[in-house]
Protein backbone atom coordinates (compact mmCIF):
# COMPACT_ATOMS: atom_id res chain seq x y z
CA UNK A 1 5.37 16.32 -9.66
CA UNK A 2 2.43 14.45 -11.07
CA UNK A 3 0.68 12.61 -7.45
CA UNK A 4 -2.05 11.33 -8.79
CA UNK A 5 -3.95 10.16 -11.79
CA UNK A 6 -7.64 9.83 -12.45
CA UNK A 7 -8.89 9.05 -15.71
CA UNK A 8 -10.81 6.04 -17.98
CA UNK A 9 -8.62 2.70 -18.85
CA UNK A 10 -7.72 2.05 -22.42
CA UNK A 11 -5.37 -0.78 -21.63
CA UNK A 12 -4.33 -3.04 -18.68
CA UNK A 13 -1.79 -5.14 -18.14
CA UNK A 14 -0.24 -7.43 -15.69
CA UNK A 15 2.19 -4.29 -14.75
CA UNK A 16 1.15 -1.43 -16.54
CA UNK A 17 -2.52 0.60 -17.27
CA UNK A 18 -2.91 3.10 -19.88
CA UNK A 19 -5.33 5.58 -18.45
CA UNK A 20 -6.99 8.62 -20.59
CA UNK A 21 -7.02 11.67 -18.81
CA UNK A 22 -8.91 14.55 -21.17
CA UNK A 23 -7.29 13.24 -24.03
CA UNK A 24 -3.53 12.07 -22.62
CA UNK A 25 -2.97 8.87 -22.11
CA UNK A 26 -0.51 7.61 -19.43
CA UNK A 27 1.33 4.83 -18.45
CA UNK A 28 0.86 4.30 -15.02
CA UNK A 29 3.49 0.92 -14.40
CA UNK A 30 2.05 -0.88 -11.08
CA UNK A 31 2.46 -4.20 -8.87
CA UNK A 32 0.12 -6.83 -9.91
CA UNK A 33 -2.06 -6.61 -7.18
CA UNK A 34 -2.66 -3.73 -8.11
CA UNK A 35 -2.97 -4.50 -11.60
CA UNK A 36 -5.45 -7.44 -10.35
CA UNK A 37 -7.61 -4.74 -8.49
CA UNK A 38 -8.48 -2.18 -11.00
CA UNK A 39 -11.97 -2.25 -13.11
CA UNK A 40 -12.27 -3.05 -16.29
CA UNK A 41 -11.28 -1.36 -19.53
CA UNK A 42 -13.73 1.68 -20.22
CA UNK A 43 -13.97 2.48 -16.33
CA UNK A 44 -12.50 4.96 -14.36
CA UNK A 45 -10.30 5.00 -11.91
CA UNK A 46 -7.78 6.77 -9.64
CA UNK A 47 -3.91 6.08 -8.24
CA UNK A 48 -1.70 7.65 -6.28
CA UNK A 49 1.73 8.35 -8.13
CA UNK A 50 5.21 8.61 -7.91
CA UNK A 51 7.06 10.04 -10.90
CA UNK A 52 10.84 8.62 -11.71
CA UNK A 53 12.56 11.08 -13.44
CA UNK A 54 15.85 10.35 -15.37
CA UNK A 55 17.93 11.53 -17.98
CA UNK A 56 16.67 9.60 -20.42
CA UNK A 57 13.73 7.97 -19.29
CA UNK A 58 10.25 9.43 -17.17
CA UNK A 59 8.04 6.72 -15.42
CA UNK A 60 5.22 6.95 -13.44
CA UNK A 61 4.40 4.36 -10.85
CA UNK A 62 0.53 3.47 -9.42
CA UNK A 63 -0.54 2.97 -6.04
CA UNK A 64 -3.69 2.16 -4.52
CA UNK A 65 -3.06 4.18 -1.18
CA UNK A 66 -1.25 7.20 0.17
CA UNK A 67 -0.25 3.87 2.44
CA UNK A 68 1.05 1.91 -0.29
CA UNK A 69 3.07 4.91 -2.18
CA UNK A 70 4.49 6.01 1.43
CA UNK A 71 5.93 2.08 1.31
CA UNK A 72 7.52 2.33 -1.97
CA UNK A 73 9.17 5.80 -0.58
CA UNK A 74 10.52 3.96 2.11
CA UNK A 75 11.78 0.57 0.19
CA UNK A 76 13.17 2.48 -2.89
CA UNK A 77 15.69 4.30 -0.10
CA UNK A 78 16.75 0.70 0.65
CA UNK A 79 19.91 0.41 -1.34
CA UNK A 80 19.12 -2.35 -3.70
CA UNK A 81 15.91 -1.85 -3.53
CA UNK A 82 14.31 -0.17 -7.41
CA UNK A 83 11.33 0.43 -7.94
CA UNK A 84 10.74 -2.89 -9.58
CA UNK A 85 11.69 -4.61 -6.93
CA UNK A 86 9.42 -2.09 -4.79
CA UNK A 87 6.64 -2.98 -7.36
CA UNK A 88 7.18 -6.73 -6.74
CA UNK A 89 7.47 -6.39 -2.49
CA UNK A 90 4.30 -4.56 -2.55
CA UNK A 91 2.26 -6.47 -5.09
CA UNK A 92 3.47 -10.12 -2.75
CA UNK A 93 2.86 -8.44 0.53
CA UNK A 94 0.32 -5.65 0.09
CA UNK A 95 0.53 -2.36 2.46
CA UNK A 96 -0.17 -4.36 5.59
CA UNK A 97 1.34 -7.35 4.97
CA UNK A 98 4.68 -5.38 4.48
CA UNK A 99 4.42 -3.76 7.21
CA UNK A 100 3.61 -6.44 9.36
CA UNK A 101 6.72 -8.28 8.52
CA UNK A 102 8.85 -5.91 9.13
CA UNK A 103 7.54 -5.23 12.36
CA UNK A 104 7.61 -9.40 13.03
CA UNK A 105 11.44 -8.90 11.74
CA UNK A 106 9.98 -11.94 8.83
CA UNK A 107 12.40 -11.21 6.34
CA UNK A 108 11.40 -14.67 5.22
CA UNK A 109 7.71 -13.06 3.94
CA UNK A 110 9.71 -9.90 2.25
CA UNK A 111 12.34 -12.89 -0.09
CA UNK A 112 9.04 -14.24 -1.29
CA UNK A 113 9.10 -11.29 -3.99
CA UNK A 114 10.69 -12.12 -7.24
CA UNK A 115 13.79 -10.68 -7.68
CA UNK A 116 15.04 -10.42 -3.55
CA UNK A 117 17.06 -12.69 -2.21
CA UNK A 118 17.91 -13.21 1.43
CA UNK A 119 20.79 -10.63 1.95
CA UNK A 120 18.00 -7.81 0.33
CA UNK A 121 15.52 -9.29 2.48
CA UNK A 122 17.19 -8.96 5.60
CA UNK A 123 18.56 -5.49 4.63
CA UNK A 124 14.69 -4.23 3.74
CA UNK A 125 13.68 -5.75 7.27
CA UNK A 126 16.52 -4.67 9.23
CA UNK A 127 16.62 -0.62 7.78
CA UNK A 128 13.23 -0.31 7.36
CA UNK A 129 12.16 -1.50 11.48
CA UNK A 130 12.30 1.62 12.96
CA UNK A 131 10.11 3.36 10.58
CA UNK A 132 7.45 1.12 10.07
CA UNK A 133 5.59 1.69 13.31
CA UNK A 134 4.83 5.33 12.10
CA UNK A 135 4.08 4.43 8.63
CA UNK A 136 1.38 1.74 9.89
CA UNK A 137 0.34 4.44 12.73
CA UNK A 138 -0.69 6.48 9.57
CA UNK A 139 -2.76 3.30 7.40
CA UNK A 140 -6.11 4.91 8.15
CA UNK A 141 -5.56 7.79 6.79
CA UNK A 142 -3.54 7.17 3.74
CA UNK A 143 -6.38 5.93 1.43
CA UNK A 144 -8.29 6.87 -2.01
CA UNK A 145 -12.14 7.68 -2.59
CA UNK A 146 -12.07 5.29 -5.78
CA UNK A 147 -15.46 6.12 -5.95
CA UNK A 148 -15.05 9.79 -6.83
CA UNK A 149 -15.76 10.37 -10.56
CA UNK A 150 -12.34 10.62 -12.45
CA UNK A 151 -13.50 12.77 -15.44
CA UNK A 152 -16.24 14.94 -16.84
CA UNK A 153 -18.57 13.18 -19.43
CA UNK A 154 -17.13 15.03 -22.14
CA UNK A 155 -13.64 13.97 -21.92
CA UNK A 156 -13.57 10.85 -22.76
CA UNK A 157 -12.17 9.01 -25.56
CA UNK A 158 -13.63 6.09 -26.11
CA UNK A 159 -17.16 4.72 -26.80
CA UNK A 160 -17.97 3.44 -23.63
CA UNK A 161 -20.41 4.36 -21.28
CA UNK A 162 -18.94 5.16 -18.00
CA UNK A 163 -21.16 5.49 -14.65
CA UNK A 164 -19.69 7.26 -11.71
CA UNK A 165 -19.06 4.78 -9.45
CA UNK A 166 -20.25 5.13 -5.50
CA UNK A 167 -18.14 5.98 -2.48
CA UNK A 168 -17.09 2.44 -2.21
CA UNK A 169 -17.98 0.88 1.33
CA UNK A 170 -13.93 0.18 3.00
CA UNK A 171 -12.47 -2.83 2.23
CA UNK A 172 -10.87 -5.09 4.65
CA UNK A 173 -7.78 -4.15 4.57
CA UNK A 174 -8.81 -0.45 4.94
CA UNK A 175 -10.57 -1.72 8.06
CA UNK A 176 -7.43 -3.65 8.95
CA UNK A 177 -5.22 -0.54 8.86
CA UNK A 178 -7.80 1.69 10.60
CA UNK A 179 -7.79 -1.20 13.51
CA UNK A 180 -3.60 -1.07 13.37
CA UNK A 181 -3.62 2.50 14.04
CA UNK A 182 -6.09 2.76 16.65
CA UNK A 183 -4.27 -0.14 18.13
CA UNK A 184 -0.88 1.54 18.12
CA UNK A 185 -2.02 4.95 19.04
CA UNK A 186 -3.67 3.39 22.04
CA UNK A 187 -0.42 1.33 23.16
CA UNK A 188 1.79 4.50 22.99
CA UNK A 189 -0.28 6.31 24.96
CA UNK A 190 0.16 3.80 27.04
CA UNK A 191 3.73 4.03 27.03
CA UNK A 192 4.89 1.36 25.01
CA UNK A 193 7.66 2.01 22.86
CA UNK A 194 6.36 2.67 18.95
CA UNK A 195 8.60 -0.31 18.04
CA UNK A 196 7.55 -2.94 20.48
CA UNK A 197 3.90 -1.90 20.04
CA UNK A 198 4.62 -2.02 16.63
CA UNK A 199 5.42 -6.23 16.84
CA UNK A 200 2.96 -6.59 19.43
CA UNK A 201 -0.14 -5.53 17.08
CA UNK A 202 1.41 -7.54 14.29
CA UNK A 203 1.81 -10.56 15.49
CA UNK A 204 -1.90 -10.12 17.25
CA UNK A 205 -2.98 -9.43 14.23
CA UNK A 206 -1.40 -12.25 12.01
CA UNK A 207 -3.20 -14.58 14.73
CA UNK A 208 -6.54 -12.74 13.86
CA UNK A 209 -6.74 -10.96 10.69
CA UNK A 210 -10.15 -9.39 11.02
CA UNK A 211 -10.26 -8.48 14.91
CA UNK A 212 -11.42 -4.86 15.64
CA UNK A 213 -9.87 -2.39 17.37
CA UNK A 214 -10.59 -3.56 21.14
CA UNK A 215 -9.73 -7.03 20.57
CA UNK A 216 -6.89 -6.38 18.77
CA UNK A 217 -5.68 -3.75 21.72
CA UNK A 218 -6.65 -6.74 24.53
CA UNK A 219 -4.57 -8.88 22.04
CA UNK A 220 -1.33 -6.89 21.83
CA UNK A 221 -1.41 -6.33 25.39
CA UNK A 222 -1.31 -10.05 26.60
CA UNK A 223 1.73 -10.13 23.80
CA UNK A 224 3.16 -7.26 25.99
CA UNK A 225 2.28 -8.32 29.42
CA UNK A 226 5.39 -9.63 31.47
CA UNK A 227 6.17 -12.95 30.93
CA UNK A 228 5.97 -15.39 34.50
């Protein structure tokens, strides 16, 4: 099983990258987000994998994030749901975003993909609810050091020069995910139930995208408190 590729771009595309790895290039097929997010041609870079195998045909599929590839595990057991269609949830919604509507129940968010209509939706939404509390539990700690160097200075295959990048400082929606876990470890150990706490952090968080950890606990837990 090939998890993960790190290597220089030759090509990109809107859903594909060709990436040199000591001399073999792959194609790496990935949402457009992702697409969207990747340097330029002549740069390295790094994705998580997940190889399709048939009898005919071998694919490998990109992700950003332990996060993001633990997603498309979880929507490609959908039935209906291909990769494609995984591809096209993932690169509307992002990680967090998908996870946050199917913890909302907003099967409206997940139809916004091209190619999943309302039945699909609802299905993705309605299978998927149970396990997306543990998935977002885990957001913290499914990421990538993009800013490890993918390959020595001898291996590569085209006449560019390539500088190793630095640790790149966390995005936001790194910091976002960190703040959903800490948020949802703290509520179970408080003795919500995963799924409830699950909706409750959502929904706080749709309200306030960028809160930290403490408000976004003091948040959830007005969502939870009894209702007068």
């Amino acid at each position: 099983m090939i998890g993960r590729i790190a290597g220089i771009i030759l090509h990109r595309a809107r859903d594909h990258v060709l990436i040199d790895v000591r001399g073999v290039g792959y194609i790496v097929h990935v949402s457009e987000r992702t697409a969207a997010s990747l340097p330029p041609v002549g740069q390295a870079t790094a994705l998580y994998t997940d190889l399709m195998v048939r009898e005919d045909l071998l694919q490998l599929f990109g992700f950003p994030s332990m996060l993001e590839k633990e997603w498309h595990r979880l929507l490609t057991s959908v039935q209906g749901v291909g990769a494609k269609v995984s591809l096209a949830i993932l690169g509307t919604l992002g990680a967090e975003g998908l996870g946050r509507a199917i913890a909302l129940g907003d099967w409206a968010s997940v139809r916004k993909a091209n190619g999943v209509g309302p039945k699909l939706a609802q299905r993705v939404v309605l299978e998927l609810k149970d396990k997306a509390p543990s998935v977002m539990a885990l957001g913290a700690t499914f990421t990538v050091d993009m800013g490890v160097s993918a390959v020595e200075p001898d291996t590569a295959v085209i006449e560019t020069a390539v500088t190793p990048a630095k640790p790149a400082a966390p995005s936001d929606a790194m910091l976002a995910a960190r703040a959903t876990s800490d948020a949802l470890s703290a509520l179970t150990n408080l003795g919500y139930a995963a799924s409830e706490a699950a909706q409750a952090v959502a929904e706080a968080q749709a309200r306030e995208p960028t809160a930290q950890t403490p408000a976004l606990i003091r948040a959830a837990l007005r969502l939870l408190a009894p209702k007068e």
